[in-house]
N, C-alpha and C. Protein backbone atom coordinates (compact mmCIF):
# COMPACT_ATOMS: atom_id res chain seq x y z
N UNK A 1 20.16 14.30 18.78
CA UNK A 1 18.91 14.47 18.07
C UNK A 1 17.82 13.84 18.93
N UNK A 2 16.68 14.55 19.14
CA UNK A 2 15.35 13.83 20.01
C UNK A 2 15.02 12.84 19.25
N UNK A 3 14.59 12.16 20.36
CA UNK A 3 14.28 10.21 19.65
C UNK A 3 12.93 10.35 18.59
N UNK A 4 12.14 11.61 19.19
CA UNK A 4 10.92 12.00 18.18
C UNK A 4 11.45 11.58 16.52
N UNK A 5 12.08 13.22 16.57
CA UNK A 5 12.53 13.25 15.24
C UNK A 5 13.53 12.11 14.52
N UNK A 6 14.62 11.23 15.78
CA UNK A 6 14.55 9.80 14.48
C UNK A 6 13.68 9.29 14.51
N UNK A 7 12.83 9.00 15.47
CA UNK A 7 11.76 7.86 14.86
C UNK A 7 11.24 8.10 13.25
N UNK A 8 10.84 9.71 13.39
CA UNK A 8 9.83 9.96 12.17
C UNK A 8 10.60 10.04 11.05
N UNK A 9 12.38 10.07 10.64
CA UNK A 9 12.86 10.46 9.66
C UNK A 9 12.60 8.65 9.73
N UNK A 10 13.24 7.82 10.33
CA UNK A 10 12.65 6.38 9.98
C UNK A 10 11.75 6.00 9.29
N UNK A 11 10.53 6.55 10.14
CA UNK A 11 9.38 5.91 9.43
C UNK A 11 8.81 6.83 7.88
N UNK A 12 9.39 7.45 7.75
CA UNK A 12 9.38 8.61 6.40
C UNK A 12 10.46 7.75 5.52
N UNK A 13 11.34 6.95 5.98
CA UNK A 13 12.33 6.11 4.82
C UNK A 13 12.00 4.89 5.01
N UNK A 14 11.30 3.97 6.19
CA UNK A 14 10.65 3.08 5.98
C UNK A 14 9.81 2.30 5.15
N UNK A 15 8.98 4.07 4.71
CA UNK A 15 7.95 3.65 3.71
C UNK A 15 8.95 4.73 2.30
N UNK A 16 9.45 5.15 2.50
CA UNK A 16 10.25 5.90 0.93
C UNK A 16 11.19 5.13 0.48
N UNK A 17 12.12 4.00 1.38
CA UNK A 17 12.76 3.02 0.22
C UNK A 17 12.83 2.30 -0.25
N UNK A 18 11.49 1.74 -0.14
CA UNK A 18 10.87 0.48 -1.13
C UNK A 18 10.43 0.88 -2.28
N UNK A 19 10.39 2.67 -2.62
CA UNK A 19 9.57 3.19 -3.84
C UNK A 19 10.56 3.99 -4.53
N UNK A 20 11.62 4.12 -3.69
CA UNK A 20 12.62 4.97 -4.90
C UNK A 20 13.47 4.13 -6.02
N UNK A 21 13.44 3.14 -6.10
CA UNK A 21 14.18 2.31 -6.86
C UNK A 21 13.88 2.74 -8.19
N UNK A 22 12.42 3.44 -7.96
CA UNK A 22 12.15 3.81 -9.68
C UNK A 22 12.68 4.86 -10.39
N UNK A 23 13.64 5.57 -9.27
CA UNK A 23 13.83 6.37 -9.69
C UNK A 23 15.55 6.32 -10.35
N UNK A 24 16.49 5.64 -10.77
CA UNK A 24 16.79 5.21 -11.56
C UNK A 24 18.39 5.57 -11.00
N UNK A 25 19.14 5.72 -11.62
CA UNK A 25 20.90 6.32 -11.39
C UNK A 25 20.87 7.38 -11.28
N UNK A 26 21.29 7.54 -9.79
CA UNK A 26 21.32 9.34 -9.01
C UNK A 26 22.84 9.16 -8.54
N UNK A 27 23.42 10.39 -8.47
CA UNK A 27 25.01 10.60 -8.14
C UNK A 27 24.94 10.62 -6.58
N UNK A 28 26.63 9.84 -6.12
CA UNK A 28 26.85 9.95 -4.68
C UNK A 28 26.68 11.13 -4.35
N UNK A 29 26.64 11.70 -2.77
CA UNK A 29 26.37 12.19 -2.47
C UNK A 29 27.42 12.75 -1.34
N UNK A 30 27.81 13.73 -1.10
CA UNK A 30 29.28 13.92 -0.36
C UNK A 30 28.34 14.41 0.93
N UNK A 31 28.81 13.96 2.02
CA UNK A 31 28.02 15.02 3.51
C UNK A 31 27.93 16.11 3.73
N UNK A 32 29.32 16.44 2.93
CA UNK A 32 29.50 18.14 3.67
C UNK A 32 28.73 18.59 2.62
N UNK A 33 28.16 18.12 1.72
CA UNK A 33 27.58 19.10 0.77
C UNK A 33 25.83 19.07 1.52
N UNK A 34 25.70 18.59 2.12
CA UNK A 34 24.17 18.26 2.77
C UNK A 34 24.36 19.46 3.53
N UNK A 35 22.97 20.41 3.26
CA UNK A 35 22.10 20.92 4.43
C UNK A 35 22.66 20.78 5.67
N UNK A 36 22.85 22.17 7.03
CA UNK A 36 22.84 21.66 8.46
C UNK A 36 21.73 20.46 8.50
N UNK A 37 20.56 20.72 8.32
CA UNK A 37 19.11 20.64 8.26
C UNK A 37 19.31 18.60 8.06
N UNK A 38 20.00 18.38 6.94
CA UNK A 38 19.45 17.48 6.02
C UNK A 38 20.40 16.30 7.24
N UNK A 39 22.05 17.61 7.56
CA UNK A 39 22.93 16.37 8.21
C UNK A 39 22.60 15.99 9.70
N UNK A 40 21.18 17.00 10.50
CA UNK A 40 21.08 16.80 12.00
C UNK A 40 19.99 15.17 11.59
N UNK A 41 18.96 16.07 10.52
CA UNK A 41 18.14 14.63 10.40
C UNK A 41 18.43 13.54 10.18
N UNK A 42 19.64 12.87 9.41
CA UNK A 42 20.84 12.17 9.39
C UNK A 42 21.86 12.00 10.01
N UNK A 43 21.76 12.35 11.42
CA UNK A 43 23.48 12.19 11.65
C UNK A 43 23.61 10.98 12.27
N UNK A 44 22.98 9.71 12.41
CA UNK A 44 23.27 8.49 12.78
C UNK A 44 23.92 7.87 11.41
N UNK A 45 23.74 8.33 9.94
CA UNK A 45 24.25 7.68 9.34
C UNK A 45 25.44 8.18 8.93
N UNK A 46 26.02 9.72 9.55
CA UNK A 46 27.09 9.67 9.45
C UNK A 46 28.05 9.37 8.96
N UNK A 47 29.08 8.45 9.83
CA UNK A 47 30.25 7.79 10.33
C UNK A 47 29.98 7.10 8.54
N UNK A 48 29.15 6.25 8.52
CA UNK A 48 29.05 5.05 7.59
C UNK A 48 28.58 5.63 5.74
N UNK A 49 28.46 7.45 5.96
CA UNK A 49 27.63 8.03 4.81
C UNK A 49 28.60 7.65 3.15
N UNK A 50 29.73 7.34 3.52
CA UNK A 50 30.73 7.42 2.74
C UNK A 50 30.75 5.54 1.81
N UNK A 51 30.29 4.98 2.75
CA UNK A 51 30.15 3.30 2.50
C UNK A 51 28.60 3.06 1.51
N UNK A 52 27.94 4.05 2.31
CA UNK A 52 26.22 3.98 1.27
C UNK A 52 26.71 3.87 0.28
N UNK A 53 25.70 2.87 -0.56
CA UNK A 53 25.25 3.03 -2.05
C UNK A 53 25.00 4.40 -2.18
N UNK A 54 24.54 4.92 -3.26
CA UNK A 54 24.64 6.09 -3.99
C UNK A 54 22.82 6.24 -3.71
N UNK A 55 22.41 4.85 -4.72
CA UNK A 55 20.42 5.10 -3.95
C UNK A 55 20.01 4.75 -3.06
N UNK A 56 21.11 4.40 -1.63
CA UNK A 56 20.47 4.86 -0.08
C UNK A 56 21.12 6.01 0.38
N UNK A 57 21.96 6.70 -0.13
CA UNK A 57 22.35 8.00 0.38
C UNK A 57 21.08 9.08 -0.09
N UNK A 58 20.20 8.70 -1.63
CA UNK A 58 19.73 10.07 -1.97
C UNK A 58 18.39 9.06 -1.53
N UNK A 59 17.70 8.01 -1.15
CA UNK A 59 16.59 7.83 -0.53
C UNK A 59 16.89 8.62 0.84
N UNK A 60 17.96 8.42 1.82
CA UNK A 60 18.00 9.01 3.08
C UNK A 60 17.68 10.68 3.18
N UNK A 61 18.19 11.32 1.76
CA UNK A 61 18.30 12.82 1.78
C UNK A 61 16.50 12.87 1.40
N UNK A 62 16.14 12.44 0.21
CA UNK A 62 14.60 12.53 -0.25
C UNK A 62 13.46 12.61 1.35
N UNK A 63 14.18 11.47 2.29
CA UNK A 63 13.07 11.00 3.10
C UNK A 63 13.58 12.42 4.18
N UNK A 64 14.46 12.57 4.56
CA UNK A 64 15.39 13.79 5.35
C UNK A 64 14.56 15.29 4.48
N UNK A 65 14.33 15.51 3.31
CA UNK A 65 13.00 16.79 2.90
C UNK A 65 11.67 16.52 3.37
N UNK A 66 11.61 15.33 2.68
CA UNK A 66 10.17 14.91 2.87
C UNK A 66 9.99 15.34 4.25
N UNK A 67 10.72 14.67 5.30
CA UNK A 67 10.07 14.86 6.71
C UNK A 67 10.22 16.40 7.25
N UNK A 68 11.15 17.42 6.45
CA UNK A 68 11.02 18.49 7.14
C UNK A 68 9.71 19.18 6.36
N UNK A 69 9.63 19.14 5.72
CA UNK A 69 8.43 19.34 4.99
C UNK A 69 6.97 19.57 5.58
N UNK A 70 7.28 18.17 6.46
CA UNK A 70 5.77 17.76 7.28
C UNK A 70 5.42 18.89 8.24
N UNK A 71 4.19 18.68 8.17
CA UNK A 71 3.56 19.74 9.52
C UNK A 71 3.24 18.95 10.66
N UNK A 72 3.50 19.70 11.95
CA UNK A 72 3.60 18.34 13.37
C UNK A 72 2.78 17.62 13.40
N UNK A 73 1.57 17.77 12.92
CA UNK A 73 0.47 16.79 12.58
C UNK A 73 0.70 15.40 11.71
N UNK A 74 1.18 15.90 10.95
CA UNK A 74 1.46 15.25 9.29
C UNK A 74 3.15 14.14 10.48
N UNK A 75 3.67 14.62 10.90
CA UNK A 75 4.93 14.24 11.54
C UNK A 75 4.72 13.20 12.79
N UNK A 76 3.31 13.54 13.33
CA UNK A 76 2.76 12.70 14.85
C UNK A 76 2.01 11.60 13.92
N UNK A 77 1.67 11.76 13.39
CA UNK A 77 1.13 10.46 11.83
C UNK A 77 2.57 9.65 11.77
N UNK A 78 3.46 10.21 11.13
CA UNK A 78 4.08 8.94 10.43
C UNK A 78 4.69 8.15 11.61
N UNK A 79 4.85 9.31 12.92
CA UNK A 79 5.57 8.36 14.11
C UNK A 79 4.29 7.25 14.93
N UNK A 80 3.37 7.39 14.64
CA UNK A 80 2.39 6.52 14.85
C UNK A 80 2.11 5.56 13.64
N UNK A 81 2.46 5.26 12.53
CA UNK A 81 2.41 4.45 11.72
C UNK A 81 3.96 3.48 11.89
N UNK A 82 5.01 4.51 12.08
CA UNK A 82 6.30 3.51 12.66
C UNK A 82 5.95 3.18 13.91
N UNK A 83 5.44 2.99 14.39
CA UNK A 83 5.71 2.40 15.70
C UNK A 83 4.71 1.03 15.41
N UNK A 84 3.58 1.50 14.57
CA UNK A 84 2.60 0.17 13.92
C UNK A 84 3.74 -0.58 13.45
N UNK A 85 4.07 -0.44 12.41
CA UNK A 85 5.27 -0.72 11.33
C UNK A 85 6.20 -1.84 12.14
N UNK A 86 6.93 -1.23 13.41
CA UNK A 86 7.37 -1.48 14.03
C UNK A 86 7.04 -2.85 14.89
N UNK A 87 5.84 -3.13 14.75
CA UNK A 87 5.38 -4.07 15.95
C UNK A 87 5.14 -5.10 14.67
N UNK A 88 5.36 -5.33 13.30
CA UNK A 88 4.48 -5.87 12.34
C UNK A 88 6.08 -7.41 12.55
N UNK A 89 5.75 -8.65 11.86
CA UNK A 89 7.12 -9.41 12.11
C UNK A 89 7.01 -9.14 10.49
N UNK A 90 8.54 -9.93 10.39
CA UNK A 90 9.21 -9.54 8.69
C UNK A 90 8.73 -10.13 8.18
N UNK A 91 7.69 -11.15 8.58
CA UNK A 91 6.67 -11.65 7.17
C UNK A 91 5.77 -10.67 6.88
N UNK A 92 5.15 -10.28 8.30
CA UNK A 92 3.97 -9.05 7.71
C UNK A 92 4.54 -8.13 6.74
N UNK A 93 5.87 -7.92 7.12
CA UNK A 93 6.10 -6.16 6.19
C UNK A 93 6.54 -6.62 5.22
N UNK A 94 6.79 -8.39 4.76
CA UNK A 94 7.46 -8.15 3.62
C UNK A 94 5.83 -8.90 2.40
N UNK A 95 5.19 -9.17 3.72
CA UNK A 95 3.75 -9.21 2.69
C UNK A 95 3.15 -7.72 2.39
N UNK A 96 3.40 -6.79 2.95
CA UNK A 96 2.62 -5.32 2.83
C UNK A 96 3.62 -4.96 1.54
N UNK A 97 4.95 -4.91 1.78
CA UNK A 97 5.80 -4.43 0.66
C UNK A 97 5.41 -5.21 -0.76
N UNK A 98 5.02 -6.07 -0.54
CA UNK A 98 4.72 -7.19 -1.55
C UNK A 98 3.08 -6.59 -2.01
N UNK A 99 2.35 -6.68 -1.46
CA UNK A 99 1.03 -6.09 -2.08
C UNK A 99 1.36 -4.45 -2.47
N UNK A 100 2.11 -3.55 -1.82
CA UNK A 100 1.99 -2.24 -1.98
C UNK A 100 2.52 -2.21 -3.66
N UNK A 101 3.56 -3.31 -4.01
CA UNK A 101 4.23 -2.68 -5.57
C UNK A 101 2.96 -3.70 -6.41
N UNK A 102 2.08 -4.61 -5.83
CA UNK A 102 1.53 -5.13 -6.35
C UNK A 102 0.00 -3.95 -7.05
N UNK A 103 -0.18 -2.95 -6.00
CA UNK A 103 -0.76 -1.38 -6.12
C UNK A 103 0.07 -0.88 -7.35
N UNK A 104 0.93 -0.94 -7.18
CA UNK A 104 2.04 0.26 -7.82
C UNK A 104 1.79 -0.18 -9.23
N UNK A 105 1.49 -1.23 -9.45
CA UNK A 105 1.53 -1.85 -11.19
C UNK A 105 0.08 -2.06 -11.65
N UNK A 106 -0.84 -1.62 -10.67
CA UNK A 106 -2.36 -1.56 -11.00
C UNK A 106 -2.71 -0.19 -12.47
N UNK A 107 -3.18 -0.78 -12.95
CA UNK A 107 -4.13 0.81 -13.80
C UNK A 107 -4.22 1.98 -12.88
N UNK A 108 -3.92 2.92 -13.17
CA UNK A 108 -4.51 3.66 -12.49
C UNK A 108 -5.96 3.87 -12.27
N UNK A 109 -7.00 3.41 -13.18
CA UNK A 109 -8.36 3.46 -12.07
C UNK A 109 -8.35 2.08 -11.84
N UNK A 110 -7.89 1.19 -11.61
CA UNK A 110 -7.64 0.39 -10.75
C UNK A 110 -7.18 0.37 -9.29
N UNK A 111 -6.09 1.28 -9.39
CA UNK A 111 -5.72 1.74 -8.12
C UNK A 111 -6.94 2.83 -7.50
N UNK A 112 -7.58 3.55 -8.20
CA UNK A 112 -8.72 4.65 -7.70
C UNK A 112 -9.59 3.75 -7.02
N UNK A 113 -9.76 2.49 -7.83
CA UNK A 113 -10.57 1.63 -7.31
C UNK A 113 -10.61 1.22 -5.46
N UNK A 114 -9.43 0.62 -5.33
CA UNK A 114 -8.55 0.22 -4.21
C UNK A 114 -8.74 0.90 -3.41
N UNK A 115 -8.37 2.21 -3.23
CA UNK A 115 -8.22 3.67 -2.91
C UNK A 115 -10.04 3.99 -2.27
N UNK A 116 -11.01 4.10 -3.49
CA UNK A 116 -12.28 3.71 -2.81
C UNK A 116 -12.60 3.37 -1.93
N UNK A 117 -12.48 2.06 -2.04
CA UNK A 117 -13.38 0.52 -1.85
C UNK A 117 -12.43 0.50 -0.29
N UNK A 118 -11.42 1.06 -0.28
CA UNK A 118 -10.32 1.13 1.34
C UNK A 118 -10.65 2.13 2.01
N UNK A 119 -11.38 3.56 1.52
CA UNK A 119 -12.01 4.43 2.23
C UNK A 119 -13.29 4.11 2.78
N UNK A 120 -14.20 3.69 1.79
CA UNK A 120 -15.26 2.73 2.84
C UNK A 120 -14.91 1.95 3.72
N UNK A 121 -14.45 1.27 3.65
CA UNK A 121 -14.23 0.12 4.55
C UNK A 121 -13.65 0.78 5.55
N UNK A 122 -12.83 2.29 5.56
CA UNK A 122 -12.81 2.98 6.74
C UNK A 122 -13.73 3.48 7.65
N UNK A 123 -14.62 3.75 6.67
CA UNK A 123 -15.83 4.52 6.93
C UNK A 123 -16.92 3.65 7.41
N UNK A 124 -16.65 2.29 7.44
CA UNK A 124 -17.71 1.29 8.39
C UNK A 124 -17.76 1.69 9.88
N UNK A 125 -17.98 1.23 10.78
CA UNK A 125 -18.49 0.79 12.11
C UNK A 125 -17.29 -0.35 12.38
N UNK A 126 -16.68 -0.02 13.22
CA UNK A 126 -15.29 -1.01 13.84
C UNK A 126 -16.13 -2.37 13.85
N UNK A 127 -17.52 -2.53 14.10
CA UNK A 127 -18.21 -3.71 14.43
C UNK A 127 -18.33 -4.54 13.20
N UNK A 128 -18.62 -3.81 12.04
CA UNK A 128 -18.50 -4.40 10.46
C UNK A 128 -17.70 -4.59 10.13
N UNK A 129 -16.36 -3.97 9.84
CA UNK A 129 -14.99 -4.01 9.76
C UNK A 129 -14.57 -5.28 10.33
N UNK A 130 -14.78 -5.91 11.46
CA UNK A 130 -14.57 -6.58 12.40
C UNK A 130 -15.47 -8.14 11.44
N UNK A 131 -16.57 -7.83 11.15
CA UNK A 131 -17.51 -8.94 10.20
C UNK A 131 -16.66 -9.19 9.51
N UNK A 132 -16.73 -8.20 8.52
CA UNK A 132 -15.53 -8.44 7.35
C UNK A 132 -14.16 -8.82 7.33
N UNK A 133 -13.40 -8.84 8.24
CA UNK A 133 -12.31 -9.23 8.64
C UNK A 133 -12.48 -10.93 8.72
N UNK A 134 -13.71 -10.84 9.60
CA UNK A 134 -14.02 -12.45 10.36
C UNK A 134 -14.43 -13.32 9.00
N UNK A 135 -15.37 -12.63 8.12
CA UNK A 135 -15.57 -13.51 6.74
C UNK A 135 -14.54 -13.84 6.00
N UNK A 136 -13.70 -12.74 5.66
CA UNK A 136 -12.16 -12.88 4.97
C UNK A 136 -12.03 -14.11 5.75
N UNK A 137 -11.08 -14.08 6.92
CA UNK A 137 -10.54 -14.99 7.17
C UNK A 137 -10.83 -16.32 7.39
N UNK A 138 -12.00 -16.75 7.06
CA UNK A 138 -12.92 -17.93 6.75
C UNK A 138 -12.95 -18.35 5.16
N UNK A 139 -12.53 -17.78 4.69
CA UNK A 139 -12.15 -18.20 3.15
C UNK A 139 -11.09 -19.04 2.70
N UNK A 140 -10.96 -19.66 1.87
CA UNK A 140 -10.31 -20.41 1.73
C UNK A 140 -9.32 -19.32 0.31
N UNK A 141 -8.01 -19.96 0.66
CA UNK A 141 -7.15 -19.05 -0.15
C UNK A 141 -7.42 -18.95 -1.95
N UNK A 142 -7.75 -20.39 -2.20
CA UNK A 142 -8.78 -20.32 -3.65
C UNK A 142 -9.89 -19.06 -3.52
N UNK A 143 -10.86 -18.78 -2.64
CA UNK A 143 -12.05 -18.11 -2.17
C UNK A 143 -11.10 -16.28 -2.42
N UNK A 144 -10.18 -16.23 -1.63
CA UNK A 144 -9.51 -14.95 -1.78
C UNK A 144 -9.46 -14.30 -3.15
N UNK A 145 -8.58 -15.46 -4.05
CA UNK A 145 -8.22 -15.05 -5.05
C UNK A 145 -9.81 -14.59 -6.13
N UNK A 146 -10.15 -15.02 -5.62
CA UNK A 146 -11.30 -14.66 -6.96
C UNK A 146 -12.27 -13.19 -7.10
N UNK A 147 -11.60 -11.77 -6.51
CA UNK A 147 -11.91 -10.76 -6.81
C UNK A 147 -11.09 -10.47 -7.82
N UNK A 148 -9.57 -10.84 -7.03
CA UNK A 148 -8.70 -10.26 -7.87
C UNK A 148 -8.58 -11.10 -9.46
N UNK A 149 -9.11 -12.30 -9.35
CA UNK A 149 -9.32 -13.05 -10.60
C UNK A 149 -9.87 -12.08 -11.78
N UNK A 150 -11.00 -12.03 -10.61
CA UNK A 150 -12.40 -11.08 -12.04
C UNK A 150 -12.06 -9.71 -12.17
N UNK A 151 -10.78 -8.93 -11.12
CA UNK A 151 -10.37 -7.96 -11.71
C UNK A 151 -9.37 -8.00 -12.82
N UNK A 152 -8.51 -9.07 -12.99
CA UNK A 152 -7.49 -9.36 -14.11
C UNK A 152 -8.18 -9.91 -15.50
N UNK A 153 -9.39 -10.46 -15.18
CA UNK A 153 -10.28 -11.19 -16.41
C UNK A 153 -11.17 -9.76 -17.00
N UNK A 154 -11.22 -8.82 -15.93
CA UNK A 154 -12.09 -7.66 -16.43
C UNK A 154 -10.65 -6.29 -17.69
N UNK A 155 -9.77 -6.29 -17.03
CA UNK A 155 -8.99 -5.52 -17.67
C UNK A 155 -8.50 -5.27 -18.89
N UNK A 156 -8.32 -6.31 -19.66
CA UNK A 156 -8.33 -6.56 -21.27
C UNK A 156 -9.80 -5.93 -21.99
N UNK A 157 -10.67 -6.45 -21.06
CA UNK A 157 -11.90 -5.48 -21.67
C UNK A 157 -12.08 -3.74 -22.00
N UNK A 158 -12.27 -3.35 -23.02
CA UNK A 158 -12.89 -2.50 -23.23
C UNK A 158 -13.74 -1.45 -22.02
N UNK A 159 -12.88 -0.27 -21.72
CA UNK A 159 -14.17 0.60 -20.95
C UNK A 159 -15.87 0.29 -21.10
N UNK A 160 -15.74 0.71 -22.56
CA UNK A 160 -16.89 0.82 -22.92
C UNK A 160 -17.66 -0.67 -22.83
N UNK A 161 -17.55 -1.51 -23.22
CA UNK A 161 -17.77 -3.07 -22.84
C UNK A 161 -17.84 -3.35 -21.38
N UNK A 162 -17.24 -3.32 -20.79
CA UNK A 162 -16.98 -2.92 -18.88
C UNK A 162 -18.42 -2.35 -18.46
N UNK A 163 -18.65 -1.36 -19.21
CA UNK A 163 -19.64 -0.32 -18.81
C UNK A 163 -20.92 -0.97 -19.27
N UNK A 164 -21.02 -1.45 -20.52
CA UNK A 164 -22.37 -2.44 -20.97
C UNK A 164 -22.29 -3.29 -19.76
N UNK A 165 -21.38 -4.19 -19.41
CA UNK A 165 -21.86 -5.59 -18.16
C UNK A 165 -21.96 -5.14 -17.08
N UNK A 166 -21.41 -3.77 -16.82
CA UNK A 166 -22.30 -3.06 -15.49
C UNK A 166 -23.76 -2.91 -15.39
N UNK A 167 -23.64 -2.31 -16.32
CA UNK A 167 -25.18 -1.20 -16.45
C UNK A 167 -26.26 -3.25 -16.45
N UNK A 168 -25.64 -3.83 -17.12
CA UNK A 168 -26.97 -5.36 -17.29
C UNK A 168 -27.16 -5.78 -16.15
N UNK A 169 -25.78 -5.71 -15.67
CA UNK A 169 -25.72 -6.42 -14.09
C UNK A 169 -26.58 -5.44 -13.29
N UNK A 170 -26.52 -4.06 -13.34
CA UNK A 170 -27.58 -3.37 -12.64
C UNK A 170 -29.04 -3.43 -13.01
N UNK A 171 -29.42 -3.86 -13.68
CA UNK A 171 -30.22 -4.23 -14.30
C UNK A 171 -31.14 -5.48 -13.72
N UNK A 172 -30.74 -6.44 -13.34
CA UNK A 172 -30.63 -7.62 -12.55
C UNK A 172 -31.72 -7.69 -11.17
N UNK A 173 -32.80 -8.08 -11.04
CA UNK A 173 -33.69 -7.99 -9.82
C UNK A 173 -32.88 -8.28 -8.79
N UNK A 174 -33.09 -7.83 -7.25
CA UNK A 174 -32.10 -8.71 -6.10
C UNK A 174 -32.43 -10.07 -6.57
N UNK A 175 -33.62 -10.40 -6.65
CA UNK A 175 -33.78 -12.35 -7.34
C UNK A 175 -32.47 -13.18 -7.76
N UNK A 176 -32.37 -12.24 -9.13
CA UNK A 176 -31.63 -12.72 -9.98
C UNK A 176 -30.48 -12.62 -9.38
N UNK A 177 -29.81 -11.64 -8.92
CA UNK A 177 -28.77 -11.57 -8.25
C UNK A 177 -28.16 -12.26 -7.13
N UNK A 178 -29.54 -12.84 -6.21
CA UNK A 178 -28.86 -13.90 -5.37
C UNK A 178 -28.81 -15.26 -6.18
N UNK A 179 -29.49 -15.78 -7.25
CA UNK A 179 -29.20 -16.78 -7.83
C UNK A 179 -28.20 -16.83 -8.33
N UNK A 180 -27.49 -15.85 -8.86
CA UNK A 180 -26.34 -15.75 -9.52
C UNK A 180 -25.33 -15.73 -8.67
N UNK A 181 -25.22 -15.27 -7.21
CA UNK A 181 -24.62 -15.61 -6.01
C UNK A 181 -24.17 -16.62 -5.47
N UNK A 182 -25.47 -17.63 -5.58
CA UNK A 182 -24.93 -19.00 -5.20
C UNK A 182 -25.18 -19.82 -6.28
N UNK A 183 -24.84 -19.24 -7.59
CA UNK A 183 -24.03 -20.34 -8.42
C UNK A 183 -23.18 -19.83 -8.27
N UNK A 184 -22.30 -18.67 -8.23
CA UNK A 184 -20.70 -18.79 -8.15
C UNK A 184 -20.15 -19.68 -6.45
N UNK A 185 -21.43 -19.61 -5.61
CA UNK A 185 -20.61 -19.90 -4.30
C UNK A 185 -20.43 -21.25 -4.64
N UNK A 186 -21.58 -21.89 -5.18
CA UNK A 186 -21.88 -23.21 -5.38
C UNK A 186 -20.23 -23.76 -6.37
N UNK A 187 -20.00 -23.06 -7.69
CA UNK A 187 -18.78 -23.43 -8.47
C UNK A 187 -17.73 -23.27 -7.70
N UNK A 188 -17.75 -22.46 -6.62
CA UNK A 188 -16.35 -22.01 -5.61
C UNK A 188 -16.51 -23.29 -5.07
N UNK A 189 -17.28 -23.63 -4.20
CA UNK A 189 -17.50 -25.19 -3.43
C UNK A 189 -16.60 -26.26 -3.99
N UNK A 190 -17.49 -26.30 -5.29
CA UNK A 190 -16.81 -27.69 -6.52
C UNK A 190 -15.45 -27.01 -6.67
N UNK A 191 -14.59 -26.10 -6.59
CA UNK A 191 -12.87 -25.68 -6.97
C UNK A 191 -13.34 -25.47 -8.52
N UNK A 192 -14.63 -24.63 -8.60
CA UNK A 192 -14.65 -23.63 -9.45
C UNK A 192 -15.14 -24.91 -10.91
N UNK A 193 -15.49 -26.13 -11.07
CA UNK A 193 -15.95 -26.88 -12.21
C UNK A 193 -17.36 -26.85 -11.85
């Protein structure tokens, strides 16, 4: 098999078996019953297909469609995200795996949110991106937490309530708004008293 195509069935189960777990009690899976197709994209696991668990045999087959699926475009993507993937150490990936299910349990317009607010931030200037990176990491880990604070303190609320303290807050002169700025920076300073 070309090293292409394992890389990409890799990086297509790299990121597919941290998310199938949800999918609940699926039956073993015999080889010979697999696809030519399913057993070339698989045949390193082979020898050992018989020893798999039952939900890494049908994550391997899921990620083994998924990738034929792809169009060479869609396929030169994921082998450029494994090879990122690849260079990350097992703290990074097991902090990404760790925020990604931390996504996964968001509201859904919560997650739309995310989804947003991560497309801009694509859509900056590498030079801003680069600001923003540099401010993040000048924060203090108290300093971090407090978006995601006021997103967990906002959620119990009411849409419609949500939508009143928007619309006031828009409402708000820039004036008012930087005063209200650095009293929260000011309470962040004091550890928030």
């Amino acid at each position: 098999m070309n090293k292409g195509l394992t890389i990409g069935v890799m990086v297509v189960l790299a990121v597919w078996m941290p998310l199938s777990a949800a999918y609940g009690q699926e039956e073993a899976l015999n080889w010979k019953n697999l696809t030519v197709e399913q057993q070339q994209l698989l045949k390193r696991f082979e020898k050992e297909w018989a020893e798999l668990d039952t939900q890494r045999q049908n994550q391997l087959v899921r990620g083994a469609e998924r990738w034929s699926e792809m169009s060479s475009d869609q396929k030169g993507l994921a082998q450029a995200r494994f090879q990122r993937w690849k260079q990350f150490s097992p703290t990074q990936r097991a902090r990404i795996r760790e925020q990604y299910q931390v996504y996964r349990e968001m509201q859904p317009e919560d997650q739309r949110r995310v989804r947003e607010n991560f497309q801009r931030f694509q859509n900056l200037s590498p030079e801003r991106q680069e600001q923003i990176r540099d401010g993040w990491g000048q924060l203090s880990p108290n300093q971090r937490k407090q978006p995601q604070r006021r997103m967990e303190a906002w959620r119990p609320v009411s849409p419609e309530r949500r939508q009143r303290r928007m619309d006031s807050l828009q409402e708000r002169t820039p004036q008012q708004r930087q005063q209200k700025q650095r009293r929260l920076k000011e309470n962040a300073g004091n550890g928030g008293n």
